[in-house]
C-alpha atoms as a PDB file:
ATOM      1  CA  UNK A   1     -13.326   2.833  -1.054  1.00  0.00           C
ATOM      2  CA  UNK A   2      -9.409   1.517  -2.495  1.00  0.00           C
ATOM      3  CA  UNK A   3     -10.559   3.453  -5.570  1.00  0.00           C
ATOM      4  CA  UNK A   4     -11.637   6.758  -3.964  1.00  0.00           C
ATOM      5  CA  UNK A   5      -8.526   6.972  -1.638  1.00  0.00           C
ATOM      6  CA  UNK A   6      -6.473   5.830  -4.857  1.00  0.00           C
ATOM      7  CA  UNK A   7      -7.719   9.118  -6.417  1.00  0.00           C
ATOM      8  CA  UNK A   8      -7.299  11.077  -3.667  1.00  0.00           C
ATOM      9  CA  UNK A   9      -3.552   9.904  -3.880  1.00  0.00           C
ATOM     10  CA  UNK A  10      -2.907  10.742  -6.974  1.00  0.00           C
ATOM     11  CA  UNK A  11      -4.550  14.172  -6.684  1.00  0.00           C
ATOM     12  CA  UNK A  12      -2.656  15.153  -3.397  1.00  0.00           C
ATOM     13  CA  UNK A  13       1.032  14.028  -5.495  1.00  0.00           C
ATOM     14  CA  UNK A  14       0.351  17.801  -6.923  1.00  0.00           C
ATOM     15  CA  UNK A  15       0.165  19.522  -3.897  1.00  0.00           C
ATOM     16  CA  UNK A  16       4.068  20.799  -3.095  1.00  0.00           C
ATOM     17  CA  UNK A  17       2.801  21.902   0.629  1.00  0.00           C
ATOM     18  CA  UNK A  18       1.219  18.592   1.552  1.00  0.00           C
ATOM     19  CA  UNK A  19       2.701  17.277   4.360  1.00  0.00           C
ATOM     20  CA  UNK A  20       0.154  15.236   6.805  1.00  0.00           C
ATOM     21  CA  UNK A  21      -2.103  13.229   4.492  1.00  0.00           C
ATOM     22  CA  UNK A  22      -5.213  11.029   7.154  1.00  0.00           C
ATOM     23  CA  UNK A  23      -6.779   8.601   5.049  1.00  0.00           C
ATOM     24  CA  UNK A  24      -8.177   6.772   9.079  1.00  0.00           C
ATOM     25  CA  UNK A  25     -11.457   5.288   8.999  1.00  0.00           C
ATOM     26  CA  UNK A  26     -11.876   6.311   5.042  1.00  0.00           C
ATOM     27  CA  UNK A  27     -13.352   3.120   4.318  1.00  0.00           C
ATOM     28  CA  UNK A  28      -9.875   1.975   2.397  1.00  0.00           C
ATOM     29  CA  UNK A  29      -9.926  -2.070   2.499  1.00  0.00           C
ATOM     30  CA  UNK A  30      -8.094  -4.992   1.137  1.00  0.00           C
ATOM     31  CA  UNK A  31      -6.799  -5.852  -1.289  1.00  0.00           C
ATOM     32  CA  UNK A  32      -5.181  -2.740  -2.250  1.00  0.00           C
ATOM     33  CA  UNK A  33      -4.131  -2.891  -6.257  1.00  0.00           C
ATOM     34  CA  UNK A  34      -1.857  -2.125  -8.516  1.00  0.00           C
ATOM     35  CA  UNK A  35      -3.048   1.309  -9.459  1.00  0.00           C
ATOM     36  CA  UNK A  36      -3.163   2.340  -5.366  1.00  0.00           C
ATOM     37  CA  UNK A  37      -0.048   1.409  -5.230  1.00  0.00           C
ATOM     38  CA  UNK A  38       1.198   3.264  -8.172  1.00  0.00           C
ATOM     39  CA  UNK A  39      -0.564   6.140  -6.679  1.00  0.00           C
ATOM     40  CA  UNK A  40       1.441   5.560  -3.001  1.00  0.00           C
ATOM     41  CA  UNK A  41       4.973   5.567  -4.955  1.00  0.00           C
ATOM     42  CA  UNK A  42       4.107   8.789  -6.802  1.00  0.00           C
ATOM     43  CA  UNK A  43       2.815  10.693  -3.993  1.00  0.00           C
ATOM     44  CA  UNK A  44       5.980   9.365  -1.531  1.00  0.00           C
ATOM     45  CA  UNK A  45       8.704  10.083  -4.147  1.00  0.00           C
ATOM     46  CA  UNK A  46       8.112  12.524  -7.174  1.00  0.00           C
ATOM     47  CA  UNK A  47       9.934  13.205 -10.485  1.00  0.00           C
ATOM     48  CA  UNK A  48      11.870  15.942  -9.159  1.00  0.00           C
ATOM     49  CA  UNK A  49      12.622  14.621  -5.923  1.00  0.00           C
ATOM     50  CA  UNK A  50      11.268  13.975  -2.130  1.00  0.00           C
ATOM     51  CA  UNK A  51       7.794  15.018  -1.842  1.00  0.00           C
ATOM     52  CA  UNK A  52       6.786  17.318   0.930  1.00  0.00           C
ATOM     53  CA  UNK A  53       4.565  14.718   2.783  1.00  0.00           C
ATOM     54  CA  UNK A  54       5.890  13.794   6.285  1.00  0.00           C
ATOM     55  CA  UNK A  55       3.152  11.567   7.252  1.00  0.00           C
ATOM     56  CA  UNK A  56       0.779   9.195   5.914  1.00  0.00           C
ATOM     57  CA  UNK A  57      -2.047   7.335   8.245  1.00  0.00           C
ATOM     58  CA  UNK A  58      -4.404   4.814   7.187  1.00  0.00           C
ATOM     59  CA  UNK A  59      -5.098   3.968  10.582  1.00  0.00           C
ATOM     60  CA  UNK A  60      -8.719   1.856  11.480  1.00  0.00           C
ATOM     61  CA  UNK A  61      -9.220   1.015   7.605  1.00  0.00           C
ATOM     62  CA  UNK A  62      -9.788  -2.657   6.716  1.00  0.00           C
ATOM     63  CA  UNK A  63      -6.657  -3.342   5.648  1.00  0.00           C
ATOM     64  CA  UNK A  64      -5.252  -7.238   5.520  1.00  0.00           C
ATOM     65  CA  UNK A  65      -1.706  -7.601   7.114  1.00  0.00           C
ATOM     66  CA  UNK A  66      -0.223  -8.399   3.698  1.00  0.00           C
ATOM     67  CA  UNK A  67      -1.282  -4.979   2.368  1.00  0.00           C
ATOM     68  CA  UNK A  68      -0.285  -3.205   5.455  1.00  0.00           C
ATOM     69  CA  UNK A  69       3.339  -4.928   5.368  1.00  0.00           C
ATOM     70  CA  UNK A  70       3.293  -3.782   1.445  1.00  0.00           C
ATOM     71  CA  UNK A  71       2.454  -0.202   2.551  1.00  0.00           C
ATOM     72  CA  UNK A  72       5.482   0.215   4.925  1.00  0.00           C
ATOM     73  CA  UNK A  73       7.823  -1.337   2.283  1.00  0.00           C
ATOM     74  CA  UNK A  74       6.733   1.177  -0.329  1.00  0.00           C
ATOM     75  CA  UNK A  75       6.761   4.030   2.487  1.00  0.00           C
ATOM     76  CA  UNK A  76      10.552   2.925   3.204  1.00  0.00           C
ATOM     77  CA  UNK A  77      11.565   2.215  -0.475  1.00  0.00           C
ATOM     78  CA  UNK A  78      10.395   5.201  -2.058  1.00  0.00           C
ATOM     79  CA  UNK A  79      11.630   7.815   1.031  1.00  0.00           C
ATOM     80  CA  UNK A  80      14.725   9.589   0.502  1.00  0.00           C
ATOM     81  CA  UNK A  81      14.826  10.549   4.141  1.00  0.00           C
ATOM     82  CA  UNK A  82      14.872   7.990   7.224  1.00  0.00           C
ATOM     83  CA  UNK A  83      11.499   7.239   7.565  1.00  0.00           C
ATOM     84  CA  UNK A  84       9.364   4.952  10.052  1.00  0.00           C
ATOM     85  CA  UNK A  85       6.157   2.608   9.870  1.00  0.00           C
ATOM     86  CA  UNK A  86       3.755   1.557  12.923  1.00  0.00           C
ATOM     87  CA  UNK A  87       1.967  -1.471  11.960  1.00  0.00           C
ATOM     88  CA  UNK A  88       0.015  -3.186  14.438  1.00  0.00           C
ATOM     89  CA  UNK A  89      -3.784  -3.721  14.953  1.00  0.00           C
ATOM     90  CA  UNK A  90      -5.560  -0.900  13.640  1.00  0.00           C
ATOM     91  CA  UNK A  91      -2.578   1.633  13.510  1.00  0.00           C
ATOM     92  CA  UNK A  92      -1.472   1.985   9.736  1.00  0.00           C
ATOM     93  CA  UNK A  93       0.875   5.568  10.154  1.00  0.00           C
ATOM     94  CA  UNK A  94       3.981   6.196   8.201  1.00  0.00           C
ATOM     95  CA  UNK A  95       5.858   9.165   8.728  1.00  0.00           C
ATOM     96  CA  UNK A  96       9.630  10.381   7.893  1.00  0.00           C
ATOM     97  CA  UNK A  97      11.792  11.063  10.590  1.00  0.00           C
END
């Protein structure tokens, strides 16, 4: 569920040697809110810097095209580092270059 992968977000933002973080076929479906969001920008970008996660997949989820473009926007707005987003059918990956 959007809530359980929300939590699972916000747990992993603690982890310093995170860096590959699947969340395919996790049940995670649209529409994604406010909180999972909020849980997306901590994990990408912390306090003190650039998180160590590299890569981020949501891949064969049920995830509406609005949500995924939202995803890769965050993904590119919150990294620090050149980063990249493949978005199309049921690949959701994000990963930093």
């Amino acid at each position: 569920s959007t809530v359980g992968a929300g939590s699972l977000l916000m747990a992993a933002k603690d982890s310093k040697a995170l860096q590959k973080l699947s969340l395919s076929a996790c049940g995670v479906t649209s529409p994604l809110d406010a909180t999972f969001f909020d849980a997306l920008k901590t994990l990408v970008c912390q306090n003190d810097g650039e998180s160590s996660l590299t890569e981020l997949d949501f891949s064969h989820n049920v995830i509406s095209v609005f949500d995924k473009e939202r995803l890769a926007e965050e993904w590119e707005l919150k990294s620090t580092v050149e980063s990249s987003s493949i978005v199309k059918d049921n690949l959701c990956i994000f990963t930093k270059l």
